[in-house]
C-alpha atoms as a PDB file:
ATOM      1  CA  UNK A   1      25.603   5.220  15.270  1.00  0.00           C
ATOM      2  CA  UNK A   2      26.498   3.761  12.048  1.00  0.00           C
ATOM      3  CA  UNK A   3      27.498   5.348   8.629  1.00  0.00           C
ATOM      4  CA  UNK A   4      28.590   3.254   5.608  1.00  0.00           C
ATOM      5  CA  UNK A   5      28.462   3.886   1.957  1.00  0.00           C
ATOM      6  CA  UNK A   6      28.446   1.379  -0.416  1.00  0.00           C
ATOM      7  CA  UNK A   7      28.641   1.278  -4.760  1.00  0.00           C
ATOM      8  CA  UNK A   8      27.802  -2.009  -5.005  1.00  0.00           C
ATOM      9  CA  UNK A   9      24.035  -3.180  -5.301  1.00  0.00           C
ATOM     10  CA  UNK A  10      24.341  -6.395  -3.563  1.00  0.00           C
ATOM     11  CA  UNK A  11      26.369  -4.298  -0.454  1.00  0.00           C
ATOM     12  CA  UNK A  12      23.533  -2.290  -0.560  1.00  0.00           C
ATOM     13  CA  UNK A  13      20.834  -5.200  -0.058  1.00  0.00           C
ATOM     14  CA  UNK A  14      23.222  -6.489   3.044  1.00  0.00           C
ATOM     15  CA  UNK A  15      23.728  -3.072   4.247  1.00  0.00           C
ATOM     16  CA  UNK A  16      19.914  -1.948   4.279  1.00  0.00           C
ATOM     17  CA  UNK A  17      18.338  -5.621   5.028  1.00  0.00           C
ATOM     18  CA  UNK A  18      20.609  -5.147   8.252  1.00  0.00           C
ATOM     19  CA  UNK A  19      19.340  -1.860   8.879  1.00  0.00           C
ATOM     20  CA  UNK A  20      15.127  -2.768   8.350  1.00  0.00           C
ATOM     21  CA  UNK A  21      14.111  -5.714   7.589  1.00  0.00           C
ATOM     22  CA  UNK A  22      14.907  -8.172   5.015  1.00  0.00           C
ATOM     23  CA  UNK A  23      15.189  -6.811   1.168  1.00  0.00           C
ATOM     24  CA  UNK A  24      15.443  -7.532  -2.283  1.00  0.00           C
ATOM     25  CA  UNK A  25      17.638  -4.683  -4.398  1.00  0.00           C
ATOM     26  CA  UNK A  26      17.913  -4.012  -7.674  1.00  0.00           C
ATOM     27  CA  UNK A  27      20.059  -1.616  -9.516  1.00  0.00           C
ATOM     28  CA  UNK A  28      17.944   1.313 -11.347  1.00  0.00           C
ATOM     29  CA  UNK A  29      21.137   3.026 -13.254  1.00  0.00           C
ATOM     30  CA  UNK A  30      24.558   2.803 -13.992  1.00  0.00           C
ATOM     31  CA  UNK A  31      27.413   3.436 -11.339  1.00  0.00           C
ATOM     32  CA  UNK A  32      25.472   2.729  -8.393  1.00  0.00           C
ATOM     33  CA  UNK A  33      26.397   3.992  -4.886  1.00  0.00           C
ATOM     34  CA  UNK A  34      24.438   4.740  -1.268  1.00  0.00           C
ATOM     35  CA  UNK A  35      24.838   5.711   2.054  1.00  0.00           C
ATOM     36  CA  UNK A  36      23.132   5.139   5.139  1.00  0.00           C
ATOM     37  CA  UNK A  37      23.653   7.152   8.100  1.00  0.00           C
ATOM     38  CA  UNK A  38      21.905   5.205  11.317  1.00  0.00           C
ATOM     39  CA  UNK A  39      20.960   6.573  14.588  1.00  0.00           C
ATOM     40  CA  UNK A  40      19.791   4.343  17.346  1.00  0.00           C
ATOM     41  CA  UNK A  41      17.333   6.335  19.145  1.00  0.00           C
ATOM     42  CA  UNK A  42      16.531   3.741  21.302  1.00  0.00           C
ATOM     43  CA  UNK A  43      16.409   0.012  21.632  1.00  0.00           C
ATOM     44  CA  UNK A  44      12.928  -0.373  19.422  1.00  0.00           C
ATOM     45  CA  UNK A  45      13.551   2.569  17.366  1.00  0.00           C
ATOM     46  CA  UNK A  46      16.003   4.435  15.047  1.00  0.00           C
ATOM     47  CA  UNK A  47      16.745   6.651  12.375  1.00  0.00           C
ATOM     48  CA  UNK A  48      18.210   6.962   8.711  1.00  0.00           C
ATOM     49  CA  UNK A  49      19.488   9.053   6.483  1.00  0.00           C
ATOM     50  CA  UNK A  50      19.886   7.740   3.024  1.00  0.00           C
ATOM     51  CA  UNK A  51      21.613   9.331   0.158  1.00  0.00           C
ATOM     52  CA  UNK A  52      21.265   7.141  -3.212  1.00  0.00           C
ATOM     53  CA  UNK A  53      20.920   7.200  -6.722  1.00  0.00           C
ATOM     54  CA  UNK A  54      18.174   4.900  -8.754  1.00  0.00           C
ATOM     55  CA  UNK A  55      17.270   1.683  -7.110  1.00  0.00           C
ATOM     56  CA  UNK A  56      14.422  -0.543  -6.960  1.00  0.00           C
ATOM     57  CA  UNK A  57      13.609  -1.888  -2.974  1.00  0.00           C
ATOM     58  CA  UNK A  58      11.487  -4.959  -2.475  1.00  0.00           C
ATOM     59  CA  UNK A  59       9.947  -6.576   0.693  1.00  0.00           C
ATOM     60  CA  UNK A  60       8.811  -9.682  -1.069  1.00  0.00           C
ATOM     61  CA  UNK A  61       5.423 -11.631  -0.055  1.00  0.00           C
ATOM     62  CA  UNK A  62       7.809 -14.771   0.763  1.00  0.00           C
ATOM     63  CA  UNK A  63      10.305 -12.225   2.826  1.00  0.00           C
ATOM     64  CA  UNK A  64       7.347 -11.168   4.475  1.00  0.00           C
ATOM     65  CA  UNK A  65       5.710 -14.032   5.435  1.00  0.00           C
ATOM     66  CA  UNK A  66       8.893 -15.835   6.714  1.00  0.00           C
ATOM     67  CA  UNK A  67       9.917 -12.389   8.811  1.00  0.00           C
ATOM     68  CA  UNK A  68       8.852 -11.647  12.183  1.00  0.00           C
ATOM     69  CA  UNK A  69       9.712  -8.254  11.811  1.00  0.00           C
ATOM     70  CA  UNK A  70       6.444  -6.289  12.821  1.00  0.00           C
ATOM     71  CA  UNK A  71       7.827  -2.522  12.521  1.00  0.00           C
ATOM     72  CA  UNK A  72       6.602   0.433  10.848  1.00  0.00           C
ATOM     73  CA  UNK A  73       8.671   2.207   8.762  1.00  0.00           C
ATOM     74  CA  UNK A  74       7.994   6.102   8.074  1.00  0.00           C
ATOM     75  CA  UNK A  75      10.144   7.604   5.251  1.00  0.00           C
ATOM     76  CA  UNK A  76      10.797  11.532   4.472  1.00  0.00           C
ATOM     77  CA  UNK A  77      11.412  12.314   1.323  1.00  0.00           C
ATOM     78  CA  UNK A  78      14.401  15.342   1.424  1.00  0.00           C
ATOM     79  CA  UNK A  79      15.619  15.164  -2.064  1.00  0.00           C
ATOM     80  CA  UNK A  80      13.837  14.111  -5.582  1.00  0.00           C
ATOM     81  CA  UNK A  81      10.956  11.912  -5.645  1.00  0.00           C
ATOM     82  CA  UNK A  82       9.652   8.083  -4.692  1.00  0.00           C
ATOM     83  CA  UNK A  83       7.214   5.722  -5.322  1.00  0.00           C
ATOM     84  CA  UNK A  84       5.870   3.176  -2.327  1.00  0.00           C
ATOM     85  CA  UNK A  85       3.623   0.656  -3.426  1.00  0.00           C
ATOM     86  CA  UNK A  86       1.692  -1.355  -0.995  1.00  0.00           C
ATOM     87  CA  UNK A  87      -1.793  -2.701  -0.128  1.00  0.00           C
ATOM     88  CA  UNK A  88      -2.606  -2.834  -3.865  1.00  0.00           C
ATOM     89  CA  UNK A  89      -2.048   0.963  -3.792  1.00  0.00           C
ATOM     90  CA  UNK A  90       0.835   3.841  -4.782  1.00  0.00           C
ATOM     91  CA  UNK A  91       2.029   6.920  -2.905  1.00  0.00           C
ATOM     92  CA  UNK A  92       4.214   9.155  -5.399  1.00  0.00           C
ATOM     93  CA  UNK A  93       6.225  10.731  -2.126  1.00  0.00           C
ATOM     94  CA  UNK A  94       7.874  14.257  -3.349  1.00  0.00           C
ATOM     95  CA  UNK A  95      10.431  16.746  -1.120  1.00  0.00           C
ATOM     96  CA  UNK A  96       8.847  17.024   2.076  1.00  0.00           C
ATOM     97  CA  UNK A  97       5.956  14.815   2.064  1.00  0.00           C
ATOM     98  CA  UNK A  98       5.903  11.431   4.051  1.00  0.00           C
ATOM     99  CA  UNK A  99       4.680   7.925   3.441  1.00  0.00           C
ATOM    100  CA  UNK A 100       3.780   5.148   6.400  1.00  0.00           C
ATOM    101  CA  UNK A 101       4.821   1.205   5.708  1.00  0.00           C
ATOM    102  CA  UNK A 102       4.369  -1.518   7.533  1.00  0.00           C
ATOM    103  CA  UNK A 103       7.094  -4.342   7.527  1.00  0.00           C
ATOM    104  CA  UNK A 104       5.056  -7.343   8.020  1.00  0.00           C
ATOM    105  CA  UNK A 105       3.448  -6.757   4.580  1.00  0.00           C
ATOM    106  CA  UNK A 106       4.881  -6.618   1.275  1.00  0.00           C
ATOM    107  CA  UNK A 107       5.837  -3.683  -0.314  1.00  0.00           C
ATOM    108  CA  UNK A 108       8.045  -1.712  -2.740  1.00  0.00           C
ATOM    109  CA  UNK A 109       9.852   1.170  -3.124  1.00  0.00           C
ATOM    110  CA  UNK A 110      10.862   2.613  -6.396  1.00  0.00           C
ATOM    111  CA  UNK A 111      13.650   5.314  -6.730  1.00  0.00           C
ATOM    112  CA  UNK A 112      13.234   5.683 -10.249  1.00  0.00           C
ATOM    113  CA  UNK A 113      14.610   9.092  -9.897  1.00  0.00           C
ATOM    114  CA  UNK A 114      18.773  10.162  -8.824  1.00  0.00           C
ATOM    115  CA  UNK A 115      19.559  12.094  -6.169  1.00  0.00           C
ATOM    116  CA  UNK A 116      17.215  10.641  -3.662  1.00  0.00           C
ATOM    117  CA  UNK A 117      17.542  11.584  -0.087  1.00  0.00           C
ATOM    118  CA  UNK A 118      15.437  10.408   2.151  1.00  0.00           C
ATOM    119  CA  UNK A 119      14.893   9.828   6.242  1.00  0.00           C
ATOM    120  CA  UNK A 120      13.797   6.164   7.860  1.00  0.00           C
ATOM    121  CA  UNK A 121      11.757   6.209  10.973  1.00  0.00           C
ATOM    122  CA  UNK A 122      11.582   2.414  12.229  1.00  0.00           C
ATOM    123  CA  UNK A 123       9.018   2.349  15.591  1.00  0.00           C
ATOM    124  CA  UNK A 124       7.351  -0.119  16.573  1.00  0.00           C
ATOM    125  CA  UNK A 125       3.578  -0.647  15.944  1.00  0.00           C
ATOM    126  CA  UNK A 126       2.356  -0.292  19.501  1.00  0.00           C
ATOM    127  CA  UNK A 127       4.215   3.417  19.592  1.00  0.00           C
ATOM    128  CA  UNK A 128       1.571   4.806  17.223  1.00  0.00           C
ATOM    129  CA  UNK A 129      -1.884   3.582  19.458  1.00  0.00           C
ATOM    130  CA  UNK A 130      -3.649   2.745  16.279  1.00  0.00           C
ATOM    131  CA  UNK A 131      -5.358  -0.518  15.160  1.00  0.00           C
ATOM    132  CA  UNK A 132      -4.384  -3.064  12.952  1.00  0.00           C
ATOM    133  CA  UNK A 133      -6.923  -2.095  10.550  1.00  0.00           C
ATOM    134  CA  UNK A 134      -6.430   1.772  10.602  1.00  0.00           C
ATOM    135  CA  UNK A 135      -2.442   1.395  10.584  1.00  0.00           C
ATOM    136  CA  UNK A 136      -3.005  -0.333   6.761  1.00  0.00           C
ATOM    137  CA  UNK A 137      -5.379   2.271   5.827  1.00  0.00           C
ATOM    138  CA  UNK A 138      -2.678   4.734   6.231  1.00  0.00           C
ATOM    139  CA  UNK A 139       0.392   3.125   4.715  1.00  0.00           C
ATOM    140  CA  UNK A 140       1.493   3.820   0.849  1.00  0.00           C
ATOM    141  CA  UNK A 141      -0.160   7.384   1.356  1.00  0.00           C
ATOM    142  CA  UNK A 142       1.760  10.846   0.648  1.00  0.00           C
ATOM    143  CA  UNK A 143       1.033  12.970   3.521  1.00  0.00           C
ATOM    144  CA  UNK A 144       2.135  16.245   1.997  1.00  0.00           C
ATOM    145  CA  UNK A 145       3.510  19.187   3.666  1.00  0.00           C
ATOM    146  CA  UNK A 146       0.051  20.951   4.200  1.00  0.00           C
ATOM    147  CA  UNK A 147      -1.001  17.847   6.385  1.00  0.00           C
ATOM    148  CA  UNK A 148      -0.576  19.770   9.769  1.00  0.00           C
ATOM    149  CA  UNK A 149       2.316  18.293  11.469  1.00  0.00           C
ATOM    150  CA  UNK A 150       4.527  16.691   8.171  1.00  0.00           C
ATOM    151  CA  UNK A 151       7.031  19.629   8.243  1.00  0.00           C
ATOM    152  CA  UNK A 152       7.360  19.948  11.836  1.00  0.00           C
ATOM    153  CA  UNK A 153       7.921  15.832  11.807  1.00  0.00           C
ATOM    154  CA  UNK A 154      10.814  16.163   8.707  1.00  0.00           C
ATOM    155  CA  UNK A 155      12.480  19.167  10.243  1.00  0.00           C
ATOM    156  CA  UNK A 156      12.809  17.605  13.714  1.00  0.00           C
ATOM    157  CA  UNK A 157      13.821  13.764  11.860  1.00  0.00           C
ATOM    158  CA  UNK A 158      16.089  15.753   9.619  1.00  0.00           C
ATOM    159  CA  UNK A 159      18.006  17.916  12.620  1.00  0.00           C
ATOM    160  CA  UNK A 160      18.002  14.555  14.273  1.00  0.00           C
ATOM    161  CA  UNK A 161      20.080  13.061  11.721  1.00  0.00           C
ATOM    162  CA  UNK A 162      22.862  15.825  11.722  1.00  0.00           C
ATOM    163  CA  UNK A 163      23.705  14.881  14.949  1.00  0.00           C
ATOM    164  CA  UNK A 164      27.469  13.588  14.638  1.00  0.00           C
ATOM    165  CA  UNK A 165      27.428  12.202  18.133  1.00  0.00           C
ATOM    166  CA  UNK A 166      25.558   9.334  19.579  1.00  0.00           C
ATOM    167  CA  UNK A 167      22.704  10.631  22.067  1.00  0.00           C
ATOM    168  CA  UNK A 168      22.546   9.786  25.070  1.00  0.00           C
ATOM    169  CA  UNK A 169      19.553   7.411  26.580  1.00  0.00           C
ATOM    170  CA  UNK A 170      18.073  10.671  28.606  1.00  0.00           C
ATOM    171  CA  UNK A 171      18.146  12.314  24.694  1.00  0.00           C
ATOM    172  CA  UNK A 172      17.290   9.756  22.980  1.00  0.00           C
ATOM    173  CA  UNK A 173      14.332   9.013  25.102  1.00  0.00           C
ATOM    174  CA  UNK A 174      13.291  12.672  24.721  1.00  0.00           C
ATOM    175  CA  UNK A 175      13.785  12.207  20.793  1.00  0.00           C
ATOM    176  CA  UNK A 176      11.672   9.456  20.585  1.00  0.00           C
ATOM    177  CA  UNK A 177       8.946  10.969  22.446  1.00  0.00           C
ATOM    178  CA  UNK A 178       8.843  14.273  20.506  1.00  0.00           C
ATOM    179  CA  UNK A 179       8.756  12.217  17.372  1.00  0.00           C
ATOM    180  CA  UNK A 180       6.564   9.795  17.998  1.00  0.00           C
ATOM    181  CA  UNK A 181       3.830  12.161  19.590  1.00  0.00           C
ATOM    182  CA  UNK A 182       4.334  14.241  16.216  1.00  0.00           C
ATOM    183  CA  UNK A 183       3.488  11.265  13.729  1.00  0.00           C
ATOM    184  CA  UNK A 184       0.411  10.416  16.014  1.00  0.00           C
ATOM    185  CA  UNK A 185      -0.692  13.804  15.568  1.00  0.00           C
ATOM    186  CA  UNK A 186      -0.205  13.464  11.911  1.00  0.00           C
ATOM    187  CA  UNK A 187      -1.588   9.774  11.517  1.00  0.00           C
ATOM    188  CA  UNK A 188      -4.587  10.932  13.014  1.00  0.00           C
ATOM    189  CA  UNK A 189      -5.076  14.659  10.980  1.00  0.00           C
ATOM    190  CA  UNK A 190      -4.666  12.308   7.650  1.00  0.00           C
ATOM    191  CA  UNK A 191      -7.213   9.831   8.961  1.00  0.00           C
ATOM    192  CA  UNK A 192      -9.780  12.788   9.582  1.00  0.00           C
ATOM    193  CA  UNK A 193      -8.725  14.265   6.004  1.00  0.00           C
ATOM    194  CA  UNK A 194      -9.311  10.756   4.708  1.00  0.00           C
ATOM    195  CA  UNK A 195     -13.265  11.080   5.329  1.00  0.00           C
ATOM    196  CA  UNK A 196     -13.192  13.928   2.520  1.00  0.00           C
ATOM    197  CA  UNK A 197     -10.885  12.793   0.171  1.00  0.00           C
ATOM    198  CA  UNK A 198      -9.301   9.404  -0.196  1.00  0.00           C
ATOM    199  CA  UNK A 199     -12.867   8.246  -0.364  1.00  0.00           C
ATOM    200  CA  UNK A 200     -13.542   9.785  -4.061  1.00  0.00           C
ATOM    201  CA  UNK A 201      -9.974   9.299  -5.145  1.00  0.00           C
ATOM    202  CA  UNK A 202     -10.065   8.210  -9.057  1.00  0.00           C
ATOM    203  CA  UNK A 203      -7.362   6.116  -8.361  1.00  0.00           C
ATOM    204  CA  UNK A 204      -8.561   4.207  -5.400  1.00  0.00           C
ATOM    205  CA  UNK A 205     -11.578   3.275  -7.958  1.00  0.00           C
ATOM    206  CA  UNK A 206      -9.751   1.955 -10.662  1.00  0.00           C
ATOM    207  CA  UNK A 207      -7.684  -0.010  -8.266  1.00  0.00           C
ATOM    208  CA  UNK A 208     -10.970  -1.924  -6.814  1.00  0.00           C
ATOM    209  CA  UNK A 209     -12.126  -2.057 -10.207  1.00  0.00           C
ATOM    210  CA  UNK A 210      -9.086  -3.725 -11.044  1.00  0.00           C
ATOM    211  CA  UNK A 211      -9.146  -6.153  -8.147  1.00  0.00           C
ATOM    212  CA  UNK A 212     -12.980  -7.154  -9.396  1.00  0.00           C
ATOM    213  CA  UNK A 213     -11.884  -7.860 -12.666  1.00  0.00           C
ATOM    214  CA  UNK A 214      -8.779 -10.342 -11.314  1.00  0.00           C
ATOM    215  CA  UNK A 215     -11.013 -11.766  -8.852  1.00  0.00           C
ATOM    216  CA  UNK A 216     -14.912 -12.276  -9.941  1.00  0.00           C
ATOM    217  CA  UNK A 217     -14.455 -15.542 -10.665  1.00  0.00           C
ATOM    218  CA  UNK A 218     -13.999 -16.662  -6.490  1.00  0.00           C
ATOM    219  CA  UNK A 219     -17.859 -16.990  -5.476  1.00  0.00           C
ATOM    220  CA  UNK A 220     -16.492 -15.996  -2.442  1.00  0.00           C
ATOM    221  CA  UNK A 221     -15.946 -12.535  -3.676  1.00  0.00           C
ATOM    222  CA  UNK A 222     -18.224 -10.027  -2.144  1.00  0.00           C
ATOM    223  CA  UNK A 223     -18.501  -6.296  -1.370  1.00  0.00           C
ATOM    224  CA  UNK A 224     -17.171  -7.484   2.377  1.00  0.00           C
ATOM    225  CA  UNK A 225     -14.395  -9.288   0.428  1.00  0.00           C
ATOM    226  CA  UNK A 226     -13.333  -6.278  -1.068  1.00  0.00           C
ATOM    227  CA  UNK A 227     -13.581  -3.887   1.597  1.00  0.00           C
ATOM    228  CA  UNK A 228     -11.757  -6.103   3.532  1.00  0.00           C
ATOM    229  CA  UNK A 229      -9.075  -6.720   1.229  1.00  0.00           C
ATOM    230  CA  UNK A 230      -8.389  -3.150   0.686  1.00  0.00           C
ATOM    231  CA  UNK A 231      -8.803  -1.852   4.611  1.00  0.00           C
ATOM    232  CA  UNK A 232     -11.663  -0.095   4.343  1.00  0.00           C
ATOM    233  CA  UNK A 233     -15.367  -0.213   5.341  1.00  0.00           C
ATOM    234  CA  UNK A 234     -17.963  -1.208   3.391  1.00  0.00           C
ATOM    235  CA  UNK A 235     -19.411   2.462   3.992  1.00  0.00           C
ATOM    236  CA  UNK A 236     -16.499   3.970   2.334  1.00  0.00           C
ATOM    237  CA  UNK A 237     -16.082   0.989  -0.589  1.00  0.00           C
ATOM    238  CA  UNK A 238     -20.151   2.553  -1.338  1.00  0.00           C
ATOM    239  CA  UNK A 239     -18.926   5.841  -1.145  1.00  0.00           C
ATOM    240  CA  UNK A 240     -15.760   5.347  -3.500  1.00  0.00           C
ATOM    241  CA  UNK A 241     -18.455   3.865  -6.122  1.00  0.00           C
ATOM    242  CA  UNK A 242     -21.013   6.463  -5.286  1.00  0.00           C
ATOM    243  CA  UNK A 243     -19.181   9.221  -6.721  1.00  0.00           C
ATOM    244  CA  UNK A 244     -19.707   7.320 -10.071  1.00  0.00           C
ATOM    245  CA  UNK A 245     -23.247   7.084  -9.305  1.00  0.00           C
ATOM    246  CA  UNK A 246     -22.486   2.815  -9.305  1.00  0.00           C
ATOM    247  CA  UNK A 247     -22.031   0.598  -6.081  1.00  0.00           C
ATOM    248  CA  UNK A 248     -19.608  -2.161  -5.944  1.00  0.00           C
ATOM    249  CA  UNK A 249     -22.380  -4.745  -6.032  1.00  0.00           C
ATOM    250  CA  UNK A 250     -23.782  -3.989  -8.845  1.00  0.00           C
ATOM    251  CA  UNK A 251     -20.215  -3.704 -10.367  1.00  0.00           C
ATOM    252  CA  UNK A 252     -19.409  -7.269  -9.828  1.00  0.00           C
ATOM    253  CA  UNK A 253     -22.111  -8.174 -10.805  1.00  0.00           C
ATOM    254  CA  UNK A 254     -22.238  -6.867 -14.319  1.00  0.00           C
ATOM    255  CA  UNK A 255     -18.467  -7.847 -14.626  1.00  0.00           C
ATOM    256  CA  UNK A 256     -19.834 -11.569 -14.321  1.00  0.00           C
ATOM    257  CA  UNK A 257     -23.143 -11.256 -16.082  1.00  0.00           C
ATOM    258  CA  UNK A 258     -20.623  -9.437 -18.729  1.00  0.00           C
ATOM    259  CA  UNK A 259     -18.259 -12.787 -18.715  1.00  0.00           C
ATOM    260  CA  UNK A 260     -20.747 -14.852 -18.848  1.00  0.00           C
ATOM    261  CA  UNK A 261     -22.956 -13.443 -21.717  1.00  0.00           C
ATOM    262  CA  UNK A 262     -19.672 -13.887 -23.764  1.00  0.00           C
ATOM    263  CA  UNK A 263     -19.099 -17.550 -22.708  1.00  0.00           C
ATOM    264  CA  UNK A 264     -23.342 -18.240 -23.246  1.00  0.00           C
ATOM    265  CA  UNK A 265     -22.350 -16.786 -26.999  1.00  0.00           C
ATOM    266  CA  UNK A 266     -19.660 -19.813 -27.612  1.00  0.00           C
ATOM    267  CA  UNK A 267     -21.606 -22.550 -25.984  1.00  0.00           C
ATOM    268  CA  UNK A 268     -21.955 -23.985 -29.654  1.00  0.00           C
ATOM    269  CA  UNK A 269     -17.943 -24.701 -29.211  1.00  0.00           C
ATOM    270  CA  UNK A 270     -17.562 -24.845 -25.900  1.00  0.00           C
ATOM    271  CA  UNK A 271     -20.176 -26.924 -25.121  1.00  0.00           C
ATOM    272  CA  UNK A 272     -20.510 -25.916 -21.258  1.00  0.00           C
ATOM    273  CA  UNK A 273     -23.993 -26.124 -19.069  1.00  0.00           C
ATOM    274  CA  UNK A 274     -25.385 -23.217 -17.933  1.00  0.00           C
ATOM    275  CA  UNK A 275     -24.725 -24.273 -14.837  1.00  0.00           C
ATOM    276  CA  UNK A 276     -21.152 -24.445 -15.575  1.00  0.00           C
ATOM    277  CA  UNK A 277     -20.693 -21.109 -16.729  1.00  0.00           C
ATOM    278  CA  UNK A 278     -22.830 -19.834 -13.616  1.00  0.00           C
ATOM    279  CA  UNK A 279     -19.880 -21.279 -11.489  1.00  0.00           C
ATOM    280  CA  UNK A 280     -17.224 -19.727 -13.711  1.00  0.00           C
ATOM    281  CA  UNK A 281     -18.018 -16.123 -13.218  1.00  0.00           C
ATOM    282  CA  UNK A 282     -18.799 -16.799  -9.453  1.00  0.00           C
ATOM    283  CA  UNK A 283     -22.432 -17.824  -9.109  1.00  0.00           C
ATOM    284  CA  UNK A 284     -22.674 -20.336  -6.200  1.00  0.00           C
ATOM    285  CA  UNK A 285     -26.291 -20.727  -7.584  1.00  0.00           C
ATOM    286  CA  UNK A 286     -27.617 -21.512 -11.128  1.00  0.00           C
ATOM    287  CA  UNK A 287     -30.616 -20.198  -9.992  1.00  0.00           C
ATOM    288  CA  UNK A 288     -29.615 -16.969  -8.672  1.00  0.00           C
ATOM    289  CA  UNK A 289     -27.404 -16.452 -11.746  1.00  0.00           C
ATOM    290  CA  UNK A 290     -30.720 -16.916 -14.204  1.00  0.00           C
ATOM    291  CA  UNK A 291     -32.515 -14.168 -12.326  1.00  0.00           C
ATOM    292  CA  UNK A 292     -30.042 -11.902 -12.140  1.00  0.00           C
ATOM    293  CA  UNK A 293     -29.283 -12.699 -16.215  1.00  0.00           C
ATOM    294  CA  UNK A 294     -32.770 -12.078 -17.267  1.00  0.00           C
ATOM    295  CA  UNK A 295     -32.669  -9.017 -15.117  1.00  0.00           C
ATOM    296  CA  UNK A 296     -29.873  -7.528 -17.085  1.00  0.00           C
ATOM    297  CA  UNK A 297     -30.574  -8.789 -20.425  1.00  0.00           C
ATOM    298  CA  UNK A 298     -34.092  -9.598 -20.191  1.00  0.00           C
ATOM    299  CA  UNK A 299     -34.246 -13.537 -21.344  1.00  0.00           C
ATOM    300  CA  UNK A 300     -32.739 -16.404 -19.726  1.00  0.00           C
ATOM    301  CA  UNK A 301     -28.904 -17.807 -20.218  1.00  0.00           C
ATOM    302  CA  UNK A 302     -30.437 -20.673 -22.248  1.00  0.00           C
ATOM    303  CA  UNK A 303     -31.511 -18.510 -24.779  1.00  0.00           C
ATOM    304  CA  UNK A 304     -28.860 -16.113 -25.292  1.00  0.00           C
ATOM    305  CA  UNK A 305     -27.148 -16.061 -28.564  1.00  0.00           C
ATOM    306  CA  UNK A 306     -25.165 -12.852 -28.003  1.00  0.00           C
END
């Protein structure tokens, strides 16, 4: 068991990197200060109880990549209100809701807000009995109190962490059992939920819109590519863009069409091939790119004057 409390910002980075994995920390306010309380429940897993005021966390890509820290990390949110940003998405995480993050990928968490409280799960990945793929669909996503399971999870994490005494193996055994069977339950009620909902989430959309528009210039870029990069199947990347009566093929490929009409309407400065322009919005073949062109705005690239 281990409590410290800190009002520096670089303590804080030493203090917290020591307690999960490497961080980056920046001060969000003036007159900083923190405290961590730290259970060891057992060997793989413990528990946190943080009291701060604004700070910005961040598990950098480099930190990340160099770590071979492979933990999850589930956080309670007691007091005010959090942001956790990762897998190109953002849970806002109010009193009593939860949010899932795995260590081995980047990530961020914002306490814009003062006051914050907030619990720490670390487990390992192999506790949960989940996939790769499914644990990544889950993380950076508020699992409110209605989720079955969220409030019976924070109220038994939260007793936990009153505990003044260091438990026992036999208790802490029991602990990480009871805890552990909870967020399975939970993890698995939110991934049945997630059939209904996540799927048509505005948010979601713009955020794969988004990703096109940085990206539609890779020819490698397809509606695989994108489900992929986001964890989800292809069936559910159609279904996000079906509920805007579009489908992510035909969105990419109107975002390059779109680029390229404008690039066909400077060719007089430019002075770039057809060809050429075909490659820069992602078309492996000139070919392919004319038919789909004329398709959309019925004559070929050569002729367009915009």
């Amino acid at each position: 068991m281990t409590e410290l409390s800190v009002s520096d910002i670089h303590d804080w980075e030493i203090v917290s990197s020591q307690a999960f994995v490497p961080l980056r920390c920046t001060q969000g306010g003036p007159g900083f200060h923190a405290s961590l309380h730290n259970t060891k429940l057992s060997n793989e897993v413990s528990l946190s109880h943080i009291r701060s005021n604004q700070v910005h966390v961040e598990r950098t890509e480099s930190l990340a990549r160099r770590s071979e820290h492979n933990d999850l990390l589930l956080s309670v949110q007691v007091r005010s209100t959090s942001y956790v940003h990762q897998h190109h998405r953002t849970a806002v995480v109010a009193p009593g809701s939860a949010v899932l993050y795995e260590a081995n990928r980047p990530y961020t968490l914002d306490h814009r807000s003062r006051d914050q409280e907030l619990l720490v799960l670390k487990i390992p990945r192999d506790a949960l009995e989940l996939t790769e793929n499914r644990v990544s669909q889950l993380c950076a996503r508020a699992f409110e109190p209605s989720v079955p399971g969220v409030s019976a999870l924070g109220g038994l994490l939260y007793g936990i962490s009153r505990e003044h005494t260091q438990a026992s193996s036999t208790v802490g055994s029991t602990f990480v059992h009871t805890s552990t069977s909870l967020l399975r339950s939970v993890l698995r009620t939110a991934l049945y939920q997630r059939e209904f909902s996540w799927d048509s989430d505005p948010s979601t959309l713009e955020i794969l819109k988004s990703y096109i528009h940085e990206h539609f210039r890779n020819p490698e870029l397809s509606v695989e590519r994108l489900a992929a990069a986001h964890h989800i199947s292809v069936r559910k990347l159609h279904l996000t863009f079906r509920a805007v009566e579009d489908t992510p093929g035909r969105y990419l490929r109107e975002v390059r069409l779109g680029h390229a009409a404008r690039m066909l309407a400077q060719r007089g400065t430019t002075n770039l091939s057809v060809a050429s322009i075909a490659r820069r919005v992602g078309f492996e073949s000139p070919a392919t790119f004319s038919r789909s062109f004329r398709t959309m705005f019925g004559c070929a690239p050569i002729h367009w004057e915009g």
